[in-house]
Protein backbone atom coordinates (compact mmCIF):
# COMPACT_ATOMS: atom_id res chain seq x y z
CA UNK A 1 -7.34 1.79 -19.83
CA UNK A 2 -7.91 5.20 -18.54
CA UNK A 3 -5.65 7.03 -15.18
CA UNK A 4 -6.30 5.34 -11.90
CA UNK A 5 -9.04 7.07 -9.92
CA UNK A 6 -11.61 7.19 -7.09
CA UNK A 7 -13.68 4.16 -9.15
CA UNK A 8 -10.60 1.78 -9.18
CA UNK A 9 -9.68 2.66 -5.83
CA UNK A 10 -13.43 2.07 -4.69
CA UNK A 11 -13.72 -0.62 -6.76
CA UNK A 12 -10.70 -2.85 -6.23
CA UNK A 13 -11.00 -1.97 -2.71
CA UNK A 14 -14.23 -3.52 -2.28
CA UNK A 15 -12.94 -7.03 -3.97
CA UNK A 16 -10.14 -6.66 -0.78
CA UNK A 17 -12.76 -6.76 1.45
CA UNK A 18 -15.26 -9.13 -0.26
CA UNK A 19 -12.33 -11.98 -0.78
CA UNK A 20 -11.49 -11.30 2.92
CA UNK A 21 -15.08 -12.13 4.05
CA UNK A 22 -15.98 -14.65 1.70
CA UNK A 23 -12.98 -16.04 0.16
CA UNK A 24 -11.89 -15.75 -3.36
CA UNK A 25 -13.91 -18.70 -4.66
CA UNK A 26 -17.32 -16.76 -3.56
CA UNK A 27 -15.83 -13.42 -4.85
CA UNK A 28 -18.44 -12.21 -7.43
CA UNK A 29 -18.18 -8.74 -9.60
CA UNK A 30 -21.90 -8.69 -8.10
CA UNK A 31 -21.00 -8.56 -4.84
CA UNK A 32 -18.10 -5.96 -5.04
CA UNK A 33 -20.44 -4.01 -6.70
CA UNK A 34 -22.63 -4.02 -3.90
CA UNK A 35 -19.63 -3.31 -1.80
CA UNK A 36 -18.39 -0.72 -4.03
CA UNK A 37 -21.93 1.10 -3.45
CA UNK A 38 -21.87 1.13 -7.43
CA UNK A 39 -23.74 -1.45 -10.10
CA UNK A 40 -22.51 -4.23 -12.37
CA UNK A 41 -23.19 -1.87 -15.32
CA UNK A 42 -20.77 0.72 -14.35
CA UNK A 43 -18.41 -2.14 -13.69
CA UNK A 44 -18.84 -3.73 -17.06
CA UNK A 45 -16.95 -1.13 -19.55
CA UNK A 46 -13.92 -1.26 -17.36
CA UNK A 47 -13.59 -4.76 -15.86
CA UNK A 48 -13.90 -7.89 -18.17
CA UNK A 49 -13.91 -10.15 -15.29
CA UNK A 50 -12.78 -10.25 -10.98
CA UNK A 51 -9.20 -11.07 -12.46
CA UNK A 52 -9.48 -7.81 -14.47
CA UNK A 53 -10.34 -6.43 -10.96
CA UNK A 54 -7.73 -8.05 -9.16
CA UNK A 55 -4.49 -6.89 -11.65
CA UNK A 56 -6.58 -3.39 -11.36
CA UNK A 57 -6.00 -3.66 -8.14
CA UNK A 58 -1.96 -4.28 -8.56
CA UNK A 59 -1.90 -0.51 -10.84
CA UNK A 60 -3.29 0.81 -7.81
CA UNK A 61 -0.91 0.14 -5.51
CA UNK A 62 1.76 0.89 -7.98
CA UNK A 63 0.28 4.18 -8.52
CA UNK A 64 0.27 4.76 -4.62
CA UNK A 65 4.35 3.81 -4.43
CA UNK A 66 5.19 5.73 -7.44
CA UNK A 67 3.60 9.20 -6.12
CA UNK A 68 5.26 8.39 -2.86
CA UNK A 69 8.77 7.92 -4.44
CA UNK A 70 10.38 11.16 -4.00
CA UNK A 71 13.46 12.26 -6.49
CA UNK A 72 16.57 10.06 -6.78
CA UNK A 73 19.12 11.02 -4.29
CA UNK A 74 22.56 10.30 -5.88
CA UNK A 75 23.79 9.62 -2.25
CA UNK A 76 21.49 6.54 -1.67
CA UNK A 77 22.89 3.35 -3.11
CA UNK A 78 20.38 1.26 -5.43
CA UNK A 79 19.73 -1.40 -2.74
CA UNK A 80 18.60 1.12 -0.74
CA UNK A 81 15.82 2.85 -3.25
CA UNK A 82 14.97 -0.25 -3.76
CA UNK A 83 14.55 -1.31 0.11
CA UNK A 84 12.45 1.66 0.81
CA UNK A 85 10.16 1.11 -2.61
CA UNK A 86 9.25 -2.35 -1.60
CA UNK A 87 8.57 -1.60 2.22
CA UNK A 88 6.16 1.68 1.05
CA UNK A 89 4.93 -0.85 -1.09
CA UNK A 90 4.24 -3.49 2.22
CA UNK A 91 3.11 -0.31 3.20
CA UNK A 92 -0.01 -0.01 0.56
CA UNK A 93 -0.88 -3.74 1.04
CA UNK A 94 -1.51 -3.27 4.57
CA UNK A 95 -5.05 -1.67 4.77
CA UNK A 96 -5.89 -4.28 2.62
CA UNK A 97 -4.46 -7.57 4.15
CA UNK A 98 -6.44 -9.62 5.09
CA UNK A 99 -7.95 -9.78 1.23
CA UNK A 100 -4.66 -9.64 -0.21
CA UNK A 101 -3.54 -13.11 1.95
CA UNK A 102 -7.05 -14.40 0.73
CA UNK A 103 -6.01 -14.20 -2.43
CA UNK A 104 -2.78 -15.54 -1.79
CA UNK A 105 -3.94 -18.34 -0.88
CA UNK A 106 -6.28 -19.03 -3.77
CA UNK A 107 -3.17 -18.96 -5.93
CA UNK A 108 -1.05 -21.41 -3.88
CA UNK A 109 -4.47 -23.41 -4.65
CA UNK A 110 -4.67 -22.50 -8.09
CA UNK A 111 -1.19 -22.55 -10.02
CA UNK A 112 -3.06 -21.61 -13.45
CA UNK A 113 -4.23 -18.69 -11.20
CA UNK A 114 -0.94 -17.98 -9.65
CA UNK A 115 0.56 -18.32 -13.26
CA UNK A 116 -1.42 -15.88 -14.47
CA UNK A 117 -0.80 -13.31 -11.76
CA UNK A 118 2.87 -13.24 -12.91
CA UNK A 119 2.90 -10.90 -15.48
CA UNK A 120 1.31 -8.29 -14.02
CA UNK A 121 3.74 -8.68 -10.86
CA UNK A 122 6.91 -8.63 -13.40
CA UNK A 123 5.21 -5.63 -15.04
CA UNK A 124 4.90 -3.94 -11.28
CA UNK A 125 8.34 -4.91 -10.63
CA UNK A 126 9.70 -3.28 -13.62
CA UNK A 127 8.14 0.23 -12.75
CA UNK A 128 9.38 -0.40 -9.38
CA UNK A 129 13.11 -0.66 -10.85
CA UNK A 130 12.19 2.33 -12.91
CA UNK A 131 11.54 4.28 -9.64
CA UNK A 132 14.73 3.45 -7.87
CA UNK A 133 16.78 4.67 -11.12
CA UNK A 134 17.41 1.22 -12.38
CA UNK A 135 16.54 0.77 -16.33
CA UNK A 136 14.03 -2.11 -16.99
CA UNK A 137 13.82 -2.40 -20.57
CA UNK A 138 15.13 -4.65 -23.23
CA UNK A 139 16.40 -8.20 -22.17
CA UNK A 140 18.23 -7.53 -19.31
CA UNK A 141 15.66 -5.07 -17.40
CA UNK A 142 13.59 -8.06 -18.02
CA UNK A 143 15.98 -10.00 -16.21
CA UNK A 144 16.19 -7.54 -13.02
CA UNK A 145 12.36 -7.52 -12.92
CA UNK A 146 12.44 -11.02 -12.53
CA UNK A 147 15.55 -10.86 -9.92
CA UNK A 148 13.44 -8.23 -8.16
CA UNK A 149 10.27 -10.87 -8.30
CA UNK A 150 11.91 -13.07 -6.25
CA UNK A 151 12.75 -10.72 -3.75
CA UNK A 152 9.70 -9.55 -3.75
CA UNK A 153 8.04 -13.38 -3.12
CA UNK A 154 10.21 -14.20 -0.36
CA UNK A 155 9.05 -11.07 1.27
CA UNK A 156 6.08 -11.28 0.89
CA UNK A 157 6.22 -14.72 2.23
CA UNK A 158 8.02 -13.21 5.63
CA UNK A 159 4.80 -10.60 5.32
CA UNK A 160 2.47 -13.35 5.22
CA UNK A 161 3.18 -14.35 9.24
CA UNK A 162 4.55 -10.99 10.38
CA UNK A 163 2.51 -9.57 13.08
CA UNK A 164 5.01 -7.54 14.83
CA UNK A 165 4.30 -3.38 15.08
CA UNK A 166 7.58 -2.55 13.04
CA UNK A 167 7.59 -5.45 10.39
CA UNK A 168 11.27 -6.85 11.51
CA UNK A 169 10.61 -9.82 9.93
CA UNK A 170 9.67 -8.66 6.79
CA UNK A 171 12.94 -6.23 6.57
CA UNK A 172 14.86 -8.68 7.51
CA UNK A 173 13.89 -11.06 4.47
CA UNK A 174 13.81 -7.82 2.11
CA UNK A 175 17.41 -6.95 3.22
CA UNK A 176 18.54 -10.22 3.15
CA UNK A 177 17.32 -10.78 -0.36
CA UNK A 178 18.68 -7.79 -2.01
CA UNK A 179 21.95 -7.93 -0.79
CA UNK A 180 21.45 -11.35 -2.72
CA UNK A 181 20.45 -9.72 -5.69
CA UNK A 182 23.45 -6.89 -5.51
CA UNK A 183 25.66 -9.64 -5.05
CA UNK A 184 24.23 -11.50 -8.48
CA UNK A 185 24.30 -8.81 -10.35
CA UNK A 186 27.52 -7.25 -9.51
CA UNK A 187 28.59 -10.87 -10.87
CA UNK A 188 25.84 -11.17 -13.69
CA UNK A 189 25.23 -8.01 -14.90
CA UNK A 190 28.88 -6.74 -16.51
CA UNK A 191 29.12 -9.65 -18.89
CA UNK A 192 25.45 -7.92 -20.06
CA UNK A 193 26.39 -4.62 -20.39
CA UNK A 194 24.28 -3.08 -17.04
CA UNK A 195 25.45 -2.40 -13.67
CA UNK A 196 21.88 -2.38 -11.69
CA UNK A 197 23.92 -2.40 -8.22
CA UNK A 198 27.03 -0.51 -8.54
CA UNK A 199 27.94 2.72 -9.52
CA UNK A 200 29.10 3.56 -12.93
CA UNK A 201 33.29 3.53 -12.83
CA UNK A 202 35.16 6.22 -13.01
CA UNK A 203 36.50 7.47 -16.68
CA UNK A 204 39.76 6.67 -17.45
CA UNK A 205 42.55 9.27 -17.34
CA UNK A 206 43.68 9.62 -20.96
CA UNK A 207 47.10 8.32 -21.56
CA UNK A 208 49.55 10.67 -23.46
CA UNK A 209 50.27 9.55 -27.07
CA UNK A 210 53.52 7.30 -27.27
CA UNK A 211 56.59 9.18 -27.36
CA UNK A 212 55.08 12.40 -26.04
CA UNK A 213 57.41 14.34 -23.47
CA UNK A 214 56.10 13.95 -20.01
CA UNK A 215 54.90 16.85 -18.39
CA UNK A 216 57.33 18.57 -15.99
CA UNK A 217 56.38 18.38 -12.39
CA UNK A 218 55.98 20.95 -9.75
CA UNK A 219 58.30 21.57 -7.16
């Protein structure tokens, strides 16, 4: 599929506002058309279905994190990258709430839906560990994007009831849930070979071959 632009933001846009007037279950491609200002036939070569739409609209806001992550700063620790990523990503969501908890609900409804919402969410969470500096491919990025998943669900659960003006809630159950995560993988992630959490170690001073004269010291 071709670069995110002002048609998938228009588009996926209007299916935000349509589910949050009429639900999901009388979300139609018609209808976001209509609300898109556009047609069905310009919809048609891009969308298959309002699913297509819908994990459309999930490249969109990862699109509007990633150009908002600026460069890795070597003095921030992981769990913090990662605590700013998800909160700009909070951040996105919000214009679009009340659609976005429409939808929510449909999948707590619908667990084929909700079970096919996953992989694009693991996919998300992978770029989102590639933004903080953490590698997510091969088995065991696989692994963090899921970790990350479920960090990402419980916040968003806090999200779901958090009215408050500077989202307290919602940090609180991010926080709370990394420092989970950094604590799992600091336990987890040496017997695979990755250290997601903590910092490389430092290299080992070389040891002088046996039987080598010490070096004299300074006085």
């Amino acid at each position: 599929m071709d670069a995110i632009d002002a048609f998938d933001r228009d588009v996926t846009a209007a299916l935000m506002r349509v589910a949050a007037r009429e639900g999901w279950t009388n979300t139609t491609l018609a209808e976001v058309a209509r609300e898109a200002g556009t047609t069905l036939a310009a919809l048609r070569p891009r969308f298959r279905d309002r699913a297509d739409v819908l994990d459309r609209f999930g490249m969109v806001i990862d699109a509007t994190v990633l150009a908002g992550t600026p460069p890795l700063n070597e003095a921030d620790t992981v769990k913090d990258r990662l605590f700013d990523i998800l909160m700009r990503r909070f951040d996105a969501l919000a214009p679009h709430r009340a659609g976005v908890l429409e939808v929510w609900r449909a999948m707590r409804r619908d667990p084929l839906f909700a079970a096919a919402r996953v992989p694009p969410t693991i996919l998300s969470m992978r770029w989102m560990l590639e933004a903080a500096g953490v590698p997510s491919s091969g088995p065991t990025g696989l692994l963090r994007a899921h970790a990350l998943f479920a960090v990402w669900l419980a916040a968003f659960r806090a999200w779901e009831t958090d009215e408050t003006p500077d989202m307290a809630p919602t940090m609180a159950a991010l926080d709370k849930g990394l420092t989970r995560a950094e604590s799992l993988a600091e336990t987890v992630e040496p017997w695979l070979g990755g250290r997601a959490f903590s910092p490389p170690p430092p290299p080992e001073t070389p040891r002088a071959p046996l039987g080598a004269a010490s070096e004299p010291s300074g006085v």
